[in-house]
Protein backbone atom coordinates (compact mmCIF):
# COMPACT_ATOMS: atom_id res chain seq x y z
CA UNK A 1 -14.39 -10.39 8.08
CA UNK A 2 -15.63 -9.51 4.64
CA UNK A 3 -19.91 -10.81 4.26
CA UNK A 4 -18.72 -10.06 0.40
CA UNK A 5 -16.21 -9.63 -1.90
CA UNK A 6 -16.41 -8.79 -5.71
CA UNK A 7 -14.16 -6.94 -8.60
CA UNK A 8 -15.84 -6.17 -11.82
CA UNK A 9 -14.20 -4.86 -14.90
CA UNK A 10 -15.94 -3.42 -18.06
CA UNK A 11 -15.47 -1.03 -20.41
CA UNK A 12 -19.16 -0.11 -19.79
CA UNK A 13 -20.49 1.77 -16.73
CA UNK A 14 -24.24 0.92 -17.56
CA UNK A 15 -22.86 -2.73 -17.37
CA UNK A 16 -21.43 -2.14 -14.14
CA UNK A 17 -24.71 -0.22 -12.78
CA UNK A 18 -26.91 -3.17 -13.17
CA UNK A 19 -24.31 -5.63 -11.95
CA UNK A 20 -24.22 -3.37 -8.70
CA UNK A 21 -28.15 -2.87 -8.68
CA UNK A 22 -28.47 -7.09 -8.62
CA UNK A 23 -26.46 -6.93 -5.34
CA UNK A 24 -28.12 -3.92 -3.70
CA UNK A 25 -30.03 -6.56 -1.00
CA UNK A 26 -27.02 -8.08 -0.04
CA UNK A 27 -25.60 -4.57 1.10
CA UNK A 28 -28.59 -2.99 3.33
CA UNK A 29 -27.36 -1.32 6.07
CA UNK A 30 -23.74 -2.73 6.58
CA UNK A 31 -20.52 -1.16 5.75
CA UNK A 32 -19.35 -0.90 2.68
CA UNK A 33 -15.80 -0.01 0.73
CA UNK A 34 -15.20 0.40 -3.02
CA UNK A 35 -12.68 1.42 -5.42
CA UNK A 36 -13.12 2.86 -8.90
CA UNK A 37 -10.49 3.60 -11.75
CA UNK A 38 -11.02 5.66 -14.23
CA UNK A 39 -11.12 5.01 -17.96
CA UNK A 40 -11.42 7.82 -20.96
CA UNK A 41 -13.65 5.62 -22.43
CA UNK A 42 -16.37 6.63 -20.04
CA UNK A 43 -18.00 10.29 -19.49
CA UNK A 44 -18.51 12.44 -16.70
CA UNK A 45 -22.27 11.99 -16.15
CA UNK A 46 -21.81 7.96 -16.55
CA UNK A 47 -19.19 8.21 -14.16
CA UNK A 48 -21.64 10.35 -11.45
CA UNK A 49 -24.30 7.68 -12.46
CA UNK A 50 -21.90 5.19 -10.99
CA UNK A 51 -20.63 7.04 -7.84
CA UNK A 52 -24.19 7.66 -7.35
CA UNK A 53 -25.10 3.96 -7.42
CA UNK A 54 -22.14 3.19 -5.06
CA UNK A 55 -22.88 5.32 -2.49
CA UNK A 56 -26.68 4.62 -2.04
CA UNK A 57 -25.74 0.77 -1.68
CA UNK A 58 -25.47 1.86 1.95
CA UNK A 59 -25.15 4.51 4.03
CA UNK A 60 -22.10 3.45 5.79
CA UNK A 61 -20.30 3.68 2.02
CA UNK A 62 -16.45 4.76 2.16
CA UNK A 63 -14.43 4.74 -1.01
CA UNK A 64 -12.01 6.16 -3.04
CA UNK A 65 -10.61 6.38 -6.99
CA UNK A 66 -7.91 4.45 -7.75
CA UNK A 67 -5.21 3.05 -11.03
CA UNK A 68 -6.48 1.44 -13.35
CA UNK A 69 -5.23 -2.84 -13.21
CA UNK A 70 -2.23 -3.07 -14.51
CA UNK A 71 -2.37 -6.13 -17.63
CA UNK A 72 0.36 -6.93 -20.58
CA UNK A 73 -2.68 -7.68 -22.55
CA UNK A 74 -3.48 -4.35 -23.93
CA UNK A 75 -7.17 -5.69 -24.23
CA UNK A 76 -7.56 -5.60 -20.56
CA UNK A 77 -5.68 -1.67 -19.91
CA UNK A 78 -8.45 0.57 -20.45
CA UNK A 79 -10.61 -1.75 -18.52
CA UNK A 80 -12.76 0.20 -15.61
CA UNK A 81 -12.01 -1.73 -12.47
CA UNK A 82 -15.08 -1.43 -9.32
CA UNK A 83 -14.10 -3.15 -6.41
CA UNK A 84 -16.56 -4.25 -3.42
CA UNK A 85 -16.23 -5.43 -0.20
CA UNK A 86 -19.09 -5.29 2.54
CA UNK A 87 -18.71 -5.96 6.34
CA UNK A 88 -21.05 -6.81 8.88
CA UNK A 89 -22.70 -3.75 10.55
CA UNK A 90 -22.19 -5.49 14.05
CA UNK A 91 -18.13 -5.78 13.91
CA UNK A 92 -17.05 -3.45 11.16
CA UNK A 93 -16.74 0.60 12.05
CA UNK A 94 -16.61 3.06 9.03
CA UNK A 95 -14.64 6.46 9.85
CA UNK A 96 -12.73 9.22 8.17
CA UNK A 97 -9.87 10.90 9.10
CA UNK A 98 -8.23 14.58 8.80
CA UNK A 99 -5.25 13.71 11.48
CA UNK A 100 -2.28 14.97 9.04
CA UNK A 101 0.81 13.68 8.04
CA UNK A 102 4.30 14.50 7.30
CA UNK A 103 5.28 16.68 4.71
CA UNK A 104 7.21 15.22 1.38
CA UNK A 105 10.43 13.74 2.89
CA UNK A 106 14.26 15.13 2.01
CA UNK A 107 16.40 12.08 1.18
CA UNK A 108 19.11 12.37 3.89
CA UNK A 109 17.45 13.69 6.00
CA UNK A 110 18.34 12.99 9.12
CA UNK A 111 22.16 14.66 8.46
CA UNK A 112 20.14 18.02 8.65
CA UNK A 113 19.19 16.87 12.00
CA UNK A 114 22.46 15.91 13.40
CA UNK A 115 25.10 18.51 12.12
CA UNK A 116 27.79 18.46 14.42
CA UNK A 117 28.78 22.05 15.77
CA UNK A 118 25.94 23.56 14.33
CA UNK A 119 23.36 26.20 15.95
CA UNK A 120 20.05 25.00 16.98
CA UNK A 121 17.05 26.65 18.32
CA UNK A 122 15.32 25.95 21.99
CA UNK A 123 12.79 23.80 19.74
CA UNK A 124 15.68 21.39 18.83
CA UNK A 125 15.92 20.50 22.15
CA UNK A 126 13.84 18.78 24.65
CA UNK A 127 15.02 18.19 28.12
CA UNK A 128 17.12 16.20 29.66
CA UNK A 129 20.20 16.33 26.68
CA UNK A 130 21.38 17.89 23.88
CA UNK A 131 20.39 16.97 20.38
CA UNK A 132 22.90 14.24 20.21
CA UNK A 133 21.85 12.57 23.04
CA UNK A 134 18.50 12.03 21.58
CA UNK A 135 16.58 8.87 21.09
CA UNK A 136 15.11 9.55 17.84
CA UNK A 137 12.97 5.69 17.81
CA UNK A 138 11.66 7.15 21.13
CA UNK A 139 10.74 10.51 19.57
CA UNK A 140 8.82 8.95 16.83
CA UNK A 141 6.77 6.86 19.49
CA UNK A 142 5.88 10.04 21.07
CA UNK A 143 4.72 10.94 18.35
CA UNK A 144 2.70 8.30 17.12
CA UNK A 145 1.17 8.53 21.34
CA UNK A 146 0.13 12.05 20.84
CA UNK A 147 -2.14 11.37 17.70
CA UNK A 148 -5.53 10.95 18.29
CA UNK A 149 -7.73 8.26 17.11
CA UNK A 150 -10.81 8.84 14.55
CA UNK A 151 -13.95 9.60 16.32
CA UNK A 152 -15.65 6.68 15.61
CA UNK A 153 -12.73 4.74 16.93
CA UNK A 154 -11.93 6.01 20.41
CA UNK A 155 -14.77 3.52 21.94
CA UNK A 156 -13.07 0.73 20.27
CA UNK A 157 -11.79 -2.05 22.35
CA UNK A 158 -8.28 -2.30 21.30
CA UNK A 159 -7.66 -5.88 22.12
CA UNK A 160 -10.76 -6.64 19.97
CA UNK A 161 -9.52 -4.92 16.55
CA UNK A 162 -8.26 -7.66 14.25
CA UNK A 163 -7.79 -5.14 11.01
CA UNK A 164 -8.16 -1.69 9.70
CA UNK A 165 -8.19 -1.31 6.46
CA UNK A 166 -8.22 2.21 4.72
CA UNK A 167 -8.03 4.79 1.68
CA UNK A 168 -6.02 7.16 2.29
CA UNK A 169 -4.45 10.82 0.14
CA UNK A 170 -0.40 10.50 0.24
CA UNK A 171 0.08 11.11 3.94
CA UNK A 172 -0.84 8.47 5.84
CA UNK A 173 1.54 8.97 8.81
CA UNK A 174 -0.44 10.83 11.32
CA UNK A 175 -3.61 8.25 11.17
CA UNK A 176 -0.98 5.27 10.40
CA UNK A 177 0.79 6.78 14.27
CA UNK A 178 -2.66 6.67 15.78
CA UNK A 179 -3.17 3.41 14.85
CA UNK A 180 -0.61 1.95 16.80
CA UNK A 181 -3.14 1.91 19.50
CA UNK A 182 -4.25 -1.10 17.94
CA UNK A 183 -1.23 -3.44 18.62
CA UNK A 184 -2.98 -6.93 17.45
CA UNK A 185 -4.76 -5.68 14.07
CA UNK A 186 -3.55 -5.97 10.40
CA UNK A 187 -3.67 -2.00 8.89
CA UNK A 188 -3.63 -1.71 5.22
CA UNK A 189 -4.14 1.17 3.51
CA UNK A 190 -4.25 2.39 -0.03
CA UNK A 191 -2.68 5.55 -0.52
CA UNK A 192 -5.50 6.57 -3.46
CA UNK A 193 -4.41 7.63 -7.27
CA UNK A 194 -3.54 11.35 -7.68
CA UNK A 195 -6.72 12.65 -9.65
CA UNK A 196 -6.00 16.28 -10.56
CA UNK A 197 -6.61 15.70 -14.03
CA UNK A 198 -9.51 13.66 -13.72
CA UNK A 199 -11.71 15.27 -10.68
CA UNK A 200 -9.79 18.66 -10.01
CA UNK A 201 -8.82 17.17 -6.61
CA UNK A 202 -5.54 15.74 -5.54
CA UNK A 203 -7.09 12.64 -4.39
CA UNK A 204 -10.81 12.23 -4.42
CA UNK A 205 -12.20 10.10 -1.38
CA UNK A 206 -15.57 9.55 -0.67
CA UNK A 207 -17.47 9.05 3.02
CA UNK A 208 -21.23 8.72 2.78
CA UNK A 209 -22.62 11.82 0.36
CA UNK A 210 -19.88 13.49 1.14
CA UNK A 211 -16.53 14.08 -1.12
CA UNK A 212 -13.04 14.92 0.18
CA UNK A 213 -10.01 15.43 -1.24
CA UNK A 214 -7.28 14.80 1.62
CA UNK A 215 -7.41 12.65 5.04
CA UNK A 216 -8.62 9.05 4.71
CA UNK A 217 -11.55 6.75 5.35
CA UNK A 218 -11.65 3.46 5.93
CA UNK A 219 -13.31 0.65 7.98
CA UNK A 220 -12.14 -1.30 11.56
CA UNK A 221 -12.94 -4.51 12.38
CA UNK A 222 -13.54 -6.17 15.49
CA UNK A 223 -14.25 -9.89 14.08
CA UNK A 224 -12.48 -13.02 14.68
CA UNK A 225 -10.55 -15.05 13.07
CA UNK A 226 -8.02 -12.08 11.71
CA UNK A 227 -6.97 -12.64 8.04
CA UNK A 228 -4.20 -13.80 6.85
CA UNK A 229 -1.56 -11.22 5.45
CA UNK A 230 0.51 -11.77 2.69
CA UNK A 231 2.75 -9.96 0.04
CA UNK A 232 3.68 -11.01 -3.14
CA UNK A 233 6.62 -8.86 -5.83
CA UNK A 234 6.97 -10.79 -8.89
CA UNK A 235 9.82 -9.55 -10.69
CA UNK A 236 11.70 -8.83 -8.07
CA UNK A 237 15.67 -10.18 -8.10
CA UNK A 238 18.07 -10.59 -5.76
CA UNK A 239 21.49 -8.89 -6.38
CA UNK A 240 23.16 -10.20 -2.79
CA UNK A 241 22.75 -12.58 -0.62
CA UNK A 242 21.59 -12.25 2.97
CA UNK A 243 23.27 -9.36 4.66
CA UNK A 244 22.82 -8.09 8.88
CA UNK A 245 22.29 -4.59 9.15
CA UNK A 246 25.08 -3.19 11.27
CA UNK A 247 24.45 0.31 11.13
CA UNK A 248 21.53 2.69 10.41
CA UNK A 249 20.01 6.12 11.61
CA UNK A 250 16.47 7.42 10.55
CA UNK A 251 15.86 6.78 7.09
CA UNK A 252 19.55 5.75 6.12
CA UNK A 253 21.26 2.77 6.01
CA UNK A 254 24.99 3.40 7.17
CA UNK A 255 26.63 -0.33 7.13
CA UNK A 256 25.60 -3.66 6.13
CA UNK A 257 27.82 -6.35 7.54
CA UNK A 258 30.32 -3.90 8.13
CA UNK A 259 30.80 -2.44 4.82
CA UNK A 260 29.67 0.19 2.76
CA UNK A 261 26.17 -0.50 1.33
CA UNK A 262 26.05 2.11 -1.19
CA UNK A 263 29.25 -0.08 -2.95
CA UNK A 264 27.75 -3.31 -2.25
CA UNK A 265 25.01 -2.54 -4.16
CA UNK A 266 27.11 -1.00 -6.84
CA UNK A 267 29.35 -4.17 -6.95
CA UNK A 268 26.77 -6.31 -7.42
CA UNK A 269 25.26 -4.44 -10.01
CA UNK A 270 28.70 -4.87 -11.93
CA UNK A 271 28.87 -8.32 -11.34
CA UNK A 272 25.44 -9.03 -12.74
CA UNK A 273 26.05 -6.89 -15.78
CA UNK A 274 29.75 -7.83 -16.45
CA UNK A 275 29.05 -8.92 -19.80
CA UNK A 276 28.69 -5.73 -21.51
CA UNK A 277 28.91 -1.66 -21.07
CA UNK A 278 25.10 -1.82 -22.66
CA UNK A 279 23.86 -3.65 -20.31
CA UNK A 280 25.37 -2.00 -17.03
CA UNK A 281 23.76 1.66 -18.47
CA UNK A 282 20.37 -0.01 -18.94
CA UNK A 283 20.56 -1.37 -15.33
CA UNK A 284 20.75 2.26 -14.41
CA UNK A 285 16.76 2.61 -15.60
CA UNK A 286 15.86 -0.51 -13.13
CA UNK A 287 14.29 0.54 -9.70
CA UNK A 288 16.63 -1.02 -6.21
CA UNK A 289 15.02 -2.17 -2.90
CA UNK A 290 15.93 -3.37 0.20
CA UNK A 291 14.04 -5.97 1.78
CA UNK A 292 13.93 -7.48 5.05
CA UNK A 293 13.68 -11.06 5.50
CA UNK A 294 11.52 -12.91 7.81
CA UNK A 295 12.38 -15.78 10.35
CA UNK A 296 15.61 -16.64 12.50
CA UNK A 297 17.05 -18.19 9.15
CA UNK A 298 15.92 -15.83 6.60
CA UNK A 299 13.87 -18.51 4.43
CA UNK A 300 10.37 -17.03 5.37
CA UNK A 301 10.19 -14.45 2.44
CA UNK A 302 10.24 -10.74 2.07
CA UNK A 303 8.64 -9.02 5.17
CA UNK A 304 9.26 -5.69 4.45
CA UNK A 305 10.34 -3.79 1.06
CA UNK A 306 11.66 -0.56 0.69
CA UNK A 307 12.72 1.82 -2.23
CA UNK A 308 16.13 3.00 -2.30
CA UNK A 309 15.86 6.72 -2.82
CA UNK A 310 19.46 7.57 -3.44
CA UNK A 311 23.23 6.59 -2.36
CA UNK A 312 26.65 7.77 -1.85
CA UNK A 313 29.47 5.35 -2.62
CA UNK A 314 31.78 8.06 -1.30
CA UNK A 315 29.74 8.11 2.17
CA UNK A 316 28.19 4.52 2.14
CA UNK A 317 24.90 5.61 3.32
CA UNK A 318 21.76 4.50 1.04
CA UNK A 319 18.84 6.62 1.70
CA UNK A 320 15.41 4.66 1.64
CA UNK A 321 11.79 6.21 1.28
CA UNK A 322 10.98 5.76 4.73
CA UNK A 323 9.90 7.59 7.86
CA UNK A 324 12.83 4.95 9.50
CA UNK A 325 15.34 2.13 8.17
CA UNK A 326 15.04 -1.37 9.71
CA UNK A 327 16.90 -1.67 12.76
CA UNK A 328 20.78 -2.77 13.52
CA UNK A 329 20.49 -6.79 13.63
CA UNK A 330 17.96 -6.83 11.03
CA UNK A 331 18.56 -9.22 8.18
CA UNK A 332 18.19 -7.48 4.72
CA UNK A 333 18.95 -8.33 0.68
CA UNK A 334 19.32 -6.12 -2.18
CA UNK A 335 16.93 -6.26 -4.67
CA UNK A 336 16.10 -4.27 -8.38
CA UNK A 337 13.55 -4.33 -10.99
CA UNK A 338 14.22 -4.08 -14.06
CA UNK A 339 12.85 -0.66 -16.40
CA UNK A 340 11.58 -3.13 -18.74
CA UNK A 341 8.98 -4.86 -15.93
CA UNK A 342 5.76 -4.80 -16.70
CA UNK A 343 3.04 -5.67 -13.45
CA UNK A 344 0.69 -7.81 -13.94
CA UNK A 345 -1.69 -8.16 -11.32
CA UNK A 346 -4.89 -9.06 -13.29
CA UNK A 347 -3.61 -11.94 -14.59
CA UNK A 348 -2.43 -13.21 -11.45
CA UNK A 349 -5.69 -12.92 -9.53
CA UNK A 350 -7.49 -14.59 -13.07
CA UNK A 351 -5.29 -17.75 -12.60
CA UNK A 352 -5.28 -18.15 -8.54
CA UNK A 353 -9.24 -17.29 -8.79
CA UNK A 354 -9.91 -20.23 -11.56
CA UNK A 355 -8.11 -22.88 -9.81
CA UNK A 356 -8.92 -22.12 -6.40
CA UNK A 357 -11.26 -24.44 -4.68
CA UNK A 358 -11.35 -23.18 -1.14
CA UNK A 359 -13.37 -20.89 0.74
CA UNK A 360 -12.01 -17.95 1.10
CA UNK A 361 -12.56 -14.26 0.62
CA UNK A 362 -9.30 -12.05 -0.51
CA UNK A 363 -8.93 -8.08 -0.40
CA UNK A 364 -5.66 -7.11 -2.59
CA UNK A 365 -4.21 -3.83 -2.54
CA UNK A 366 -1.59 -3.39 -5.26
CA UNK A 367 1.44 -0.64 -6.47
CA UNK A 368 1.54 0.39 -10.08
CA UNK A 369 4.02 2.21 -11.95
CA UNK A 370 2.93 5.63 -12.38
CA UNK A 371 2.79 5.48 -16.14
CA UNK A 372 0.00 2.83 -15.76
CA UNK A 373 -2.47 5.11 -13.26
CA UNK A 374 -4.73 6.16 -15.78
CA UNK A 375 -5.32 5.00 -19.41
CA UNK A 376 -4.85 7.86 -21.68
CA UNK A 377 -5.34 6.29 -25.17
CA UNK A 378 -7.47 3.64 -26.50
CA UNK A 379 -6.42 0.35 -25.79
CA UNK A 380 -7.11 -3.10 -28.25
CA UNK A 381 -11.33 -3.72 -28.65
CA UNK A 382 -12.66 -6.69 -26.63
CA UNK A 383 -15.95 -7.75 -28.94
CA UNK A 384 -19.36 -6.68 -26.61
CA UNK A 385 -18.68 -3.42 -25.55
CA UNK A 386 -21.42 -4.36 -22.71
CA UNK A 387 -18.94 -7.40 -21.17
CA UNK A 388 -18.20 -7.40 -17.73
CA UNK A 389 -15.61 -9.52 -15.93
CA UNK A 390 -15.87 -10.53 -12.73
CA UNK A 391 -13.78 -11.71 -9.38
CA UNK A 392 -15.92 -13.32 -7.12
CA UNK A 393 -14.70 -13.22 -3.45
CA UNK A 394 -12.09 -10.80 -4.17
CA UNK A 395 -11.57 -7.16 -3.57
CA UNK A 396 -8.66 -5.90 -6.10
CA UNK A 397 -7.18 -2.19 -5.95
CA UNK A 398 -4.65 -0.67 -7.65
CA UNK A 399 -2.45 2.81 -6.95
CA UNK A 400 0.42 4.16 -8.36
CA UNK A 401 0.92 5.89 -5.04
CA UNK A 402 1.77 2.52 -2.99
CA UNK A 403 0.24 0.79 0.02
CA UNK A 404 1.12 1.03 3.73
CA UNK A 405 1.17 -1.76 5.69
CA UNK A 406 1.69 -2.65 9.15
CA UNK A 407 2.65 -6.13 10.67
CA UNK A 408 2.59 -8.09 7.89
CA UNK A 409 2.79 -11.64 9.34
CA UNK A 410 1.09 -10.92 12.50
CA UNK A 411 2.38 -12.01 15.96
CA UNK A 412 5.05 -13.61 14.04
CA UNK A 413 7.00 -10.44 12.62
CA UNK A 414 10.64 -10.60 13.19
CA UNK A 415 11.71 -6.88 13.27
CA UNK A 416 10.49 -4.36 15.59
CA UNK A 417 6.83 -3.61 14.27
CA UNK A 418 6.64 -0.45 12.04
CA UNK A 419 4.40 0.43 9.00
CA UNK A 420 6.07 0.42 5.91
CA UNK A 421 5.06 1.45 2.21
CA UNK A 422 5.19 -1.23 -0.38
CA UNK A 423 6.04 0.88 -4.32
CA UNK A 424 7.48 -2.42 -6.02
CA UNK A 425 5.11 -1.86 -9.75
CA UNK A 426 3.11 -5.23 -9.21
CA UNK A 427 3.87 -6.03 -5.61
CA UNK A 428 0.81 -6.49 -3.44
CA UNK A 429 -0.48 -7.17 -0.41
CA UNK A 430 -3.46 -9.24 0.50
CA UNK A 431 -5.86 -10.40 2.98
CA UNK A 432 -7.48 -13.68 3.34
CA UNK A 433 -10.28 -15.17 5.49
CA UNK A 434 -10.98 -18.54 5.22
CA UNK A 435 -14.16 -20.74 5.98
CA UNK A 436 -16.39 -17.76 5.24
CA UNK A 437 -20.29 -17.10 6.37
CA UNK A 438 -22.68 -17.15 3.83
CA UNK A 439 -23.07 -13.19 2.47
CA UNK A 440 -26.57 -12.14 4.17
């Protein structure tokens, strides 16, 4: 588990610097992990200053930029976020990863792969049956056997791994495959802010000294008790009620209950604009999902969310942006968020950290809308430039690229276990571990 926990968020890097420098004993030798948005506020050689400072807190520091936290209060937008967390050196394993991942995905794809009558090379099929025949759930698990773990993992007792949680550019699959080895853990990962504008880099990741600008880095850990996953998408609404998945193939979703899902969701669109034309076209700005629900009866919340890329009422099928759909017999309901939505994470972790009065230590990994990544105009003046606000016991990072996640509600997930990526503008994830040790 986490030894410590902190967010702090100033418009000032000097601020930041000597709140950092105050904890540098706390740190020594153990892990750490840290996020840092960026704000035009700040300069390039205050902003080395900083990454300087972050890195020499340990040795063992992995990291990564990030979005900046999304607010309505415009007084918070342009707010430099630098999130903390530090693990103890005797259960927690940094390590970086170059295993690759799969290339941007075609929406439909999967009709490529299964043309009927169509020519195929020798590489199309394996033996034992022709392309048809295939069991394309099986192919992805040989897959996901053939990737090889990070270094600095392969000792690892799997049975002993309660979480990984990484940083990551925007192709996790290959180390998200690999991890499968670890059956029992919680895997999180950010997938860091796009930073070619800012850095030069597509993502900019750091491990130790060094700098990278694709793979991930992260840290595994091996302590008891594991945390306890959540998710949370405020704003979210439902457009049906609860509805079986009947049919599906790869990333498409062919039937729900027996009828065509592209028109369901169409239909109830309708039916929750039927009051005027205006309305229905503004509906056509909102983002859709598909979530799956959790337990026998469906009351257990949201265990899985995914964005619907595309559909077809002609065909039915809805495409999602996903490596896979959920599987036939899983229980799903139709979701969208409206255009006019704004996330609002900070305020939510300001409220649940003032009236809190357990012990506990939370890492939250959020989605923002990609308008919100980086703060490109001056935002409204908090008075003391020098301020700094701070979350104690709580690691908070932002990305407008999303966060994958993997077996979110732990031995009790009801659908077979696969990593998904949450992209709901607000929605996060978070881990908790109660009845913390004293930071040493």
């Amino acid at each position: 588990m986490a030894l410590f926990a902190r967010t702090l968020l100033s418009r000032s890097i000097p601020a930041i610097v000597s709140e950092l420098s105050s904890i540098r004993d706390t740190v020594p030798s153990n892990p750490l992990l840290f996020t840092l948005s960026v704000s035009p506020h700040a300069t390039s050689a205050e902003y080395s200053e900083l990454v300087s400072c972050l890195t020499s807190l340990s040795e063992y520091s992995t990291g990564c930029l990030s979005s900046a936290i999304p607010a309505p209060d415009p007084a918070y937008n342009d707010l430099i976020a630098c999130s903390i967390a530090v693990f103890d050196a005797k259960t927690a394993t940094p390590f970086r990863s170059d295993i690759p991942g799969r290339q941007t995905t075609q929406v439909g794809r999967w009709h490529s792969f299964r043309k009927r009558g169509a020519i195929h090379s020798d590489a199309d099929i394996q033996k034992g049956g022709e392309l048809s025949s295939l069991n394309w759930e099986d192919i992805w698990a040989q897959g996901a056997e053939q990737k090889t773990l990070p270094t600095e993992l392969q000792s690892l007792d799997p049975n002993n791994v309660s979480t990984v949680v990484f940083l990551s550019d925007n192709a996790p699959e290959g180390l998200s495959h690999a991890l499968q080895r670890f059956p029992r853990a919680a895997k999180v990962g950010l997938l860091a802010s796009s930073t070619p504008f800012v850095t030069g880099r597509p993502f900019t990741l750091f491990y130790g000294s060094a700098v990278h600008s694709s793979g991930a880095v992260g840290v595994c850990l091996t302590s008891a008790p594991a945390p306890h996953m959540s998710a949370d998408f405020p704003g979210l609404q439902a457009l049906t009620d609860p509805l079986q998945v009947t049919s599906a193939e790869g990333n498409l979703i062919h039937s729900l209950g027996g009828a065509n899902p592209s028109r369901l969701l169409l239909s109830a669109i309708q039916k929750a604009n039927s009051a005027t034309k205006a309305e229905l076209s503004r509906m056509k700005e909102d983002q859709y999902y598909l979530g799956v629900l959790r337990g026998k009866d469906s009351t257990g919340g949201i265990e899985q969310i995914y964005h619907i890329a595309s559909g077809d009422p002609s065909r039915g099928s809805l495409a999602l942006d996903s490596e896979a759909a959920p599987g036939e017999g899983a229980i799903v309901q139709l979701y969208h968020l409206p255009a006019h939505s704004r996330p609002d994470v900070l305020s939510r972790l300001l409220q649940s950290t003032a009236q809190s009065t357990d012990k506990h230590r939370t890492m939250v990994f959020a989605a923002a809308s990609a308008d919100t990544a980086f703060v490109t105009s001056a935002a409204a003046t908090v008075e003391g430039n020098s301020d700094i606000l701070v979350l104690p016991e709580t690691f908070l990072t932002v990305s407008e690229n999303g966060v994958l996640v993997d077996r979110l509600g732990g031995d009790n997930v009801t659908t077979a276990a696969q990593p998904w990526k949450c992209t709901v503008p607000g929605g996060s994830i978070s881990l908790r571990w109660d009845a913390f040790p004293a930071a040493r």
